[in-house]
Protein backbone atom coordinates (compact mmCIF):
# COMPACT_ATOMS: atom_id res chain seq x y z
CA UNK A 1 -8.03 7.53 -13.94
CA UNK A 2 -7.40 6.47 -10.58
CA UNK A 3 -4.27 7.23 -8.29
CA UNK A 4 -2.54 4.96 -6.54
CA UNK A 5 0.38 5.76 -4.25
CA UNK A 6 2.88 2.88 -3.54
CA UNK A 7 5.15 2.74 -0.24
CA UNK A 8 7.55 -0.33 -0.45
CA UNK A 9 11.33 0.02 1.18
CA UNK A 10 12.58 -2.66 -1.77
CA UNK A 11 13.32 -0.47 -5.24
CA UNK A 12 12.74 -3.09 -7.30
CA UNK A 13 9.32 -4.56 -6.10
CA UNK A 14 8.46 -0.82 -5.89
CA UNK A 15 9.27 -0.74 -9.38
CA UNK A 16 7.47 -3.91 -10.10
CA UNK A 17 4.50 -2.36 -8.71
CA UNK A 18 4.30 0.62 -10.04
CA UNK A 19 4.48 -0.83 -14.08
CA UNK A 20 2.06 -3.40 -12.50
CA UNK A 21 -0.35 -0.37 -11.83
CA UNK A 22 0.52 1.90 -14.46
CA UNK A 23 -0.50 -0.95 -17.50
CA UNK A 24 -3.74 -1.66 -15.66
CA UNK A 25 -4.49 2.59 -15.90
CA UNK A 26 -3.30 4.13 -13.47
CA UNK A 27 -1.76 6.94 -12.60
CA UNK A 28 1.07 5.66 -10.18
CA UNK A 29 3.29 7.70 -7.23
CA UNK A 30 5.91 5.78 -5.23
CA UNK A 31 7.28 6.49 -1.87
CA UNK A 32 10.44 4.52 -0.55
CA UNK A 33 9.24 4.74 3.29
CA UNK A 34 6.46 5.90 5.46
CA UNK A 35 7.25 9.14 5.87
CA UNK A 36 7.79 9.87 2.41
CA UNK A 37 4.42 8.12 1.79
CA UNK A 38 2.63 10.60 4.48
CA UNK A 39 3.90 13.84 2.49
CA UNK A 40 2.56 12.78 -0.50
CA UNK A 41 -0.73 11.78 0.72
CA UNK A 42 -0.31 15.23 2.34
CA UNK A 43 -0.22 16.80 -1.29
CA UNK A 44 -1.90 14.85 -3.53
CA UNK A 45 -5.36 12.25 -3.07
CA UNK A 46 -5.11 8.67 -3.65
CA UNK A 47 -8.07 6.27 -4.63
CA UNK A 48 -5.58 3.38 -3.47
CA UNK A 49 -2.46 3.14 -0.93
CA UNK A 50 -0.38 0.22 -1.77
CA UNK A 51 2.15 -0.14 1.28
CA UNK A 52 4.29 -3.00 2.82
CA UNK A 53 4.49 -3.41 6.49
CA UNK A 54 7.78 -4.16 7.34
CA UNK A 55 9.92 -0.72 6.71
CA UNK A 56 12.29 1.70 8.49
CA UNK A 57 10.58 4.63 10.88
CA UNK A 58 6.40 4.68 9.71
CA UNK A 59 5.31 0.81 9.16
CA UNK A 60 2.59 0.23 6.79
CA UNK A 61 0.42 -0.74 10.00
CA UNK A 62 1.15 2.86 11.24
CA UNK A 63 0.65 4.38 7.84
CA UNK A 64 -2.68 2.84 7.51
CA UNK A 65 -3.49 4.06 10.93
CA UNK A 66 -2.83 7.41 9.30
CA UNK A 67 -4.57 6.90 6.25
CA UNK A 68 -7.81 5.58 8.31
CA UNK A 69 -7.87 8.63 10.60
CA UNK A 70 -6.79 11.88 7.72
CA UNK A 71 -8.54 9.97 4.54
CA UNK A 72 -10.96 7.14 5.11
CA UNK A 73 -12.28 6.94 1.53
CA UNK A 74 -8.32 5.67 0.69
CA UNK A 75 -7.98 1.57 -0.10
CA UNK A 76 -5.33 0.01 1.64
CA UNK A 77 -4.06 -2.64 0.80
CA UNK A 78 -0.86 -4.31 2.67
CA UNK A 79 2.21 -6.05 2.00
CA UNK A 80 4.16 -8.33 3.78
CA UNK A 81 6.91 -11.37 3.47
CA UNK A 82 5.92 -11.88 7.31
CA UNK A 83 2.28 -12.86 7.34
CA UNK A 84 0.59 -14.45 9.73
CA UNK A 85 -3.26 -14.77 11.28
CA UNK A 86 -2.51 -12.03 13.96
CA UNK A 87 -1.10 -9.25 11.56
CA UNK A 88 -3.48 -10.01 9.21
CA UNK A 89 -6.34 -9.34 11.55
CA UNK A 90 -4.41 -5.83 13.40
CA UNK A 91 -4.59 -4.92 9.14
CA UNK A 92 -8.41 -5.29 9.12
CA UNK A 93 -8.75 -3.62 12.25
CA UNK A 94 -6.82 -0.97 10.63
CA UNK A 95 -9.12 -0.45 7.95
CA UNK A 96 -6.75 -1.93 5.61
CA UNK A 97 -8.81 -3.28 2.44
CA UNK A 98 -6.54 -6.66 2.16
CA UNK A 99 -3.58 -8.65 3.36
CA UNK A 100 -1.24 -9.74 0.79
CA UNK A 101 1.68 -12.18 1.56
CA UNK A 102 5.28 -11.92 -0.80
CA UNK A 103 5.92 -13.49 -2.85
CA UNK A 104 2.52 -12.94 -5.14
CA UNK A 105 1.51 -12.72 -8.55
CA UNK A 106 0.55 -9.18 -9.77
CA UNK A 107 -3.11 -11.12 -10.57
CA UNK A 108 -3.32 -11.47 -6.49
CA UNK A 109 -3.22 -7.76 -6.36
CA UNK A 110 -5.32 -6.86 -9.59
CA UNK A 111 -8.15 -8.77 -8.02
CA UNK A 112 -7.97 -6.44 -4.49
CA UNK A 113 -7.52 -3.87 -6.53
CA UNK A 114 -10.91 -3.77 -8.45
């Protein structure tokens, strides 16, 4: 069973998420912000790192950063209402496995997932 750790500042698409995750077998952890998503990286490993960009303090382009330079064998894959070409490309840069723009359907993330 995988682990996958979701950061997202919204409770319910957190939510959403994380019953996404947990009916397709995994073992799900949720973080409301990028700080709380570095402690539990911190404490526990994650096969996947589900985050969305746009939050309070650590942004999921500065968690990633994170996640690239303490565990590089981590997926990311990022979130955002606010895509565009150039934030997609800083996310590849950043090691981040995909880009995926809100609204989506939780197929969109099952297939970047696998």
């Amino acid at each position: 069973m995988y682990n996958v750790l979701i950061v997202e500042d919204h409770d319910r698409l957190r939510e959403q998420l994380g019953n996404f995750y947990e009916q397709e077998g995994y073992k799900v952890t949720t973080a409301a912000c990028g700080e709380e998503g570095m402690e539990k990286l911190a404490r526990e490993k994650f096969a996947i790192v589900v985050s969305d960009v746009k939050m309070p303090g650590i942004d999921g382009f500065q968690l990633a950063r994170h996640i690239r330079e303490k565990y590089p064998d981590t997926d990311v894959i990022l979130i955002t209402a606010f895509g565009n070409i150039r934030q997609a490309v800083e996310a590849m840069k950043l090691g981040a496995s995909e880009y995926v723009t809100k609204p989506f359907q939780p197929e969109a993330i099952r297939l970047v997932s696998e």
